[in-house]
C-alpha atoms as a PDB file:
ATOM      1  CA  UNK A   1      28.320  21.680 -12.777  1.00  0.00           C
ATOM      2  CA  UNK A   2      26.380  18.933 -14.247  1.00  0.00           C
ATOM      3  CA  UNK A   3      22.681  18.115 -13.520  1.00  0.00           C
ATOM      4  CA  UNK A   4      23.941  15.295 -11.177  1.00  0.00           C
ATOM      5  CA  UNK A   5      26.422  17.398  -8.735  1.00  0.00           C
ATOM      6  CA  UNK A   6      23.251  20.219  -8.317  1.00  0.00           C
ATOM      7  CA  UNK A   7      20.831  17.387  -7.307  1.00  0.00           C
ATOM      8  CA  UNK A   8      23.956  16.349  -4.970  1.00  0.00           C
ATOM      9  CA  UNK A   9      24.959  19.781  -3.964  1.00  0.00           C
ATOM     10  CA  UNK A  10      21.069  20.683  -3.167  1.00  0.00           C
ATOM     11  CA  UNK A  11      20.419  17.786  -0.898  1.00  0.00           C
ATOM     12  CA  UNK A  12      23.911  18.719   0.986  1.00  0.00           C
ATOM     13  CA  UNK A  13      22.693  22.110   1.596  1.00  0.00           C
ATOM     14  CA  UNK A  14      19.248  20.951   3.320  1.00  0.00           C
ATOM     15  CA  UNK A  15      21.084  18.543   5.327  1.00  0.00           C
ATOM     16  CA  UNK A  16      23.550  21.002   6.724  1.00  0.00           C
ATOM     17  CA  UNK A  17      21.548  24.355   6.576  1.00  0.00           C
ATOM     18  CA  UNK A  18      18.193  23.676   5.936  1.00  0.00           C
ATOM     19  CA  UNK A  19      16.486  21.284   8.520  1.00  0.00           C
ATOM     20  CA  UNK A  20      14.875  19.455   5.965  1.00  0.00           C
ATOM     21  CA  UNK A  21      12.923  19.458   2.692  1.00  0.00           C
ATOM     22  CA  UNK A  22       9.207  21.315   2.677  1.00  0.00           C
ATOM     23  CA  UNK A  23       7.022  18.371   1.724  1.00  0.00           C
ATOM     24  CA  UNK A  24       6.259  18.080  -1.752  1.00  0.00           C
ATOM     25  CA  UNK A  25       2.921  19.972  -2.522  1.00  0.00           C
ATOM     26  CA  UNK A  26       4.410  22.845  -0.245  1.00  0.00           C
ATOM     27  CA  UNK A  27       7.504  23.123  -2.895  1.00  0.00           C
ATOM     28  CA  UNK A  28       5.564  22.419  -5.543  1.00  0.00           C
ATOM     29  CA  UNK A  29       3.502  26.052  -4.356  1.00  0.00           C
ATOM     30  CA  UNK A  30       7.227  27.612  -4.281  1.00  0.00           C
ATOM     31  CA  UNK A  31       7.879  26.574  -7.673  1.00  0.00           C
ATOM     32  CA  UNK A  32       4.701  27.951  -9.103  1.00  0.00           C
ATOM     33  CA  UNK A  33       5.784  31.108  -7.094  1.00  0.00           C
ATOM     34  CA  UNK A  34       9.459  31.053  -8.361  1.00  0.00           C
ATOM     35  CA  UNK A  35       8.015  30.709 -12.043  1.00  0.00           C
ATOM     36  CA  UNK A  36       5.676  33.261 -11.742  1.00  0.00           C
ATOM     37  CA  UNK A  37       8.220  35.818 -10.900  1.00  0.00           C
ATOM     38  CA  UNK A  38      10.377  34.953 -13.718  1.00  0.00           C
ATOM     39  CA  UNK A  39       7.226  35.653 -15.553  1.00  0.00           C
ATOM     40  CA  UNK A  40       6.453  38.815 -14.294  1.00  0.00           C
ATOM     41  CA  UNK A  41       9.978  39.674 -15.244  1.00  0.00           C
ATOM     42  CA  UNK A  42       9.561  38.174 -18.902  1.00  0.00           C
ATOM     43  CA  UNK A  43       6.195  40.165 -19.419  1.00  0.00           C
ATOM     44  CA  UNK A  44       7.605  43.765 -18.114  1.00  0.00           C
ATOM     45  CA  UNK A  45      10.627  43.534 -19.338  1.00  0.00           C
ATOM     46  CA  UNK A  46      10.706  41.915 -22.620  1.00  0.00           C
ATOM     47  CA  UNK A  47       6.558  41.720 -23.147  1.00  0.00           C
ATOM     48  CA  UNK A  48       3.847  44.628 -23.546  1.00  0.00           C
ATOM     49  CA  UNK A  49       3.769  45.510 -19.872  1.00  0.00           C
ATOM     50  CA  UNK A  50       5.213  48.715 -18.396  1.00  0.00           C
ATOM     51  CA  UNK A  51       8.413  47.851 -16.586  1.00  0.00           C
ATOM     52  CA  UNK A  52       8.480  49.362 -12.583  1.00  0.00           C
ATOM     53  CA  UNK A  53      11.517  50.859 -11.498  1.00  0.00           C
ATOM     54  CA  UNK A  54      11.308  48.368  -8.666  1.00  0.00           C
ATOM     55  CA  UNK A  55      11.451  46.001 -11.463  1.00  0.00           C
ATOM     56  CA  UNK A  56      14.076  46.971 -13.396  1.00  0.00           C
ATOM     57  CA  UNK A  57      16.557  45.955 -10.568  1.00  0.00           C
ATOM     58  CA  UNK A  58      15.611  41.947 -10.724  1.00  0.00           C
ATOM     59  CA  UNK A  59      18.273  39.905 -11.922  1.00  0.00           C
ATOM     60  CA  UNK A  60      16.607  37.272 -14.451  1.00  0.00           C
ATOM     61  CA  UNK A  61      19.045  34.962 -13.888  1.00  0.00           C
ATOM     62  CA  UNK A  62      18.857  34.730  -9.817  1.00  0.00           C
ATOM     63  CA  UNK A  63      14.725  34.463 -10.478  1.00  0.00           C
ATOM     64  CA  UNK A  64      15.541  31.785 -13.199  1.00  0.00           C
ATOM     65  CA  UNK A  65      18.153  30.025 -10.484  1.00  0.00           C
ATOM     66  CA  UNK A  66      15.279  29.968  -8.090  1.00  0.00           C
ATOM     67  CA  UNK A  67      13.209  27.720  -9.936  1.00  0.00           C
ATOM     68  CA  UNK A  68      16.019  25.128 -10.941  1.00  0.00           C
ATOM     69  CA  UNK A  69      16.440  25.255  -6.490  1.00  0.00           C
ATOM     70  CA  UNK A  70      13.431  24.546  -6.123  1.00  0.00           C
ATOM     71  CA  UNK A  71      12.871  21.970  -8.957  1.00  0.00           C
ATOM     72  CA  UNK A  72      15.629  19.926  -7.745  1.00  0.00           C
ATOM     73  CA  UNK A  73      14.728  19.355  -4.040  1.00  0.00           C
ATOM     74  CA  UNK A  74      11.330  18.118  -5.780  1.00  0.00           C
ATOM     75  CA  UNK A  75      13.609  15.610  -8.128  1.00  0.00           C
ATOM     76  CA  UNK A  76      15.473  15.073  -4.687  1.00  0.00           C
ATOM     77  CA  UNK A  77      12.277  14.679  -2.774  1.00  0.00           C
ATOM     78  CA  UNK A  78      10.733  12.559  -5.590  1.00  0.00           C
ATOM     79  CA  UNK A  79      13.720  10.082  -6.550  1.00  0.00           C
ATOM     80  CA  UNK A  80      13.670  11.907  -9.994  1.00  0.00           C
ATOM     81  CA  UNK A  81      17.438  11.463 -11.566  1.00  0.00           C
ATOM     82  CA  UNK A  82      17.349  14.641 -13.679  1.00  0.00           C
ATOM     83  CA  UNK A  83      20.222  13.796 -15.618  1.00  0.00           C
ATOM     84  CA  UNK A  84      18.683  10.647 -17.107  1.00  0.00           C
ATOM     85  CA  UNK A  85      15.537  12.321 -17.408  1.00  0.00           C
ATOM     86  CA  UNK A  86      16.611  14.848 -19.636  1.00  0.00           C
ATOM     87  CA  UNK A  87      18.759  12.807 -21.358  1.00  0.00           C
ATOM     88  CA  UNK A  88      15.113  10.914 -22.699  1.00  0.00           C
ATOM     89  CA  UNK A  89      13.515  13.790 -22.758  1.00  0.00           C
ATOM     90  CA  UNK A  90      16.485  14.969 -25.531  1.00  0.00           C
ATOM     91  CA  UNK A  91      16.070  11.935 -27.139  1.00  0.00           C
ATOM     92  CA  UNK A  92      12.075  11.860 -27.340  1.00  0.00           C
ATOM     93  CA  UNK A  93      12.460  15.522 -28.969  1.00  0.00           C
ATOM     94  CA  UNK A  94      15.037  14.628 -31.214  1.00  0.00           C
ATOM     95  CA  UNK A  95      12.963  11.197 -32.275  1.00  0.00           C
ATOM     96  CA  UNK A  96       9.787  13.441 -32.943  1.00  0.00           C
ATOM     97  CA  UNK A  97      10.589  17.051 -34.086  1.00  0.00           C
ATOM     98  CA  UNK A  98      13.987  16.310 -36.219  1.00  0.00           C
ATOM     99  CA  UNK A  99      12.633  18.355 -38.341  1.00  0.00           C
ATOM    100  CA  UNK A 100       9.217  19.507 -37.858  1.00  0.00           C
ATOM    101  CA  UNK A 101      10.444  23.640 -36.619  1.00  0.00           C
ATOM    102  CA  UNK A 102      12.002  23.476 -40.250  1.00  0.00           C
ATOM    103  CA  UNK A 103       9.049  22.736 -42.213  1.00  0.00           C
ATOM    104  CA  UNK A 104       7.135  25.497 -40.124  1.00  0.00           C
ATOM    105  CA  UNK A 105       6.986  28.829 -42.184  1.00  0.00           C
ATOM    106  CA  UNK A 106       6.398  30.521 -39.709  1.00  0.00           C
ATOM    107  CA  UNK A 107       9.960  30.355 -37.814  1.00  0.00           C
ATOM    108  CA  UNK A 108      11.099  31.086 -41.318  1.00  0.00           C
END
């Protein structure tokens, strides 16, 4: 699925099953929620923090798919075209660090 048919597939959903959007600043709070539990994830599981066995059931992936959800109905919400944004985005990286992680010694 490209970047394109999620943004497309998203808005279909809140059309059919979702009423409508949550204004902007209310999903921006969700996504600082969403990434905050794929932090607590990160930190327990593959950081210094003791892992709970309530933990230890979260799927990463489903936490991770949560905040591309809720990122999108903000492009959505925003008139943000994701796929040309990160196409320039690419191409800004590409421009600036082409080889700047190679001359670090400390990746080495």
């Amino acid at each position: 699925m490209t970047l394109q048919e999620a943004q497309h597939k998203v808005d279909q959903w809140i059309k059919i099953h979702g009423v409508r959007y949550f204004n902007e600043l209310t999903n921006t709070a969700l996504l600082t929620e969403e990434v905050g539990e794929v932090a607590r994830i990160m930190a327990r599981r593959y950081g210094e923090q003791s892992e709970k066995e309530s933990d230890k059931i979260k799927d990463l992936g489903e936490e991770m798919a949560d905040v591309l959800w809720v990122l999108i109905c903000l492009a959505n919400q925003t008139g943000v075209n994701l796929t040309e944004s990160f196409q320039r985005n690419l191409e800004k990286k590409t421009a600036r660090d082409h080889d700047r992680h190679h001359q670090n010694p400390k990746l080495k």
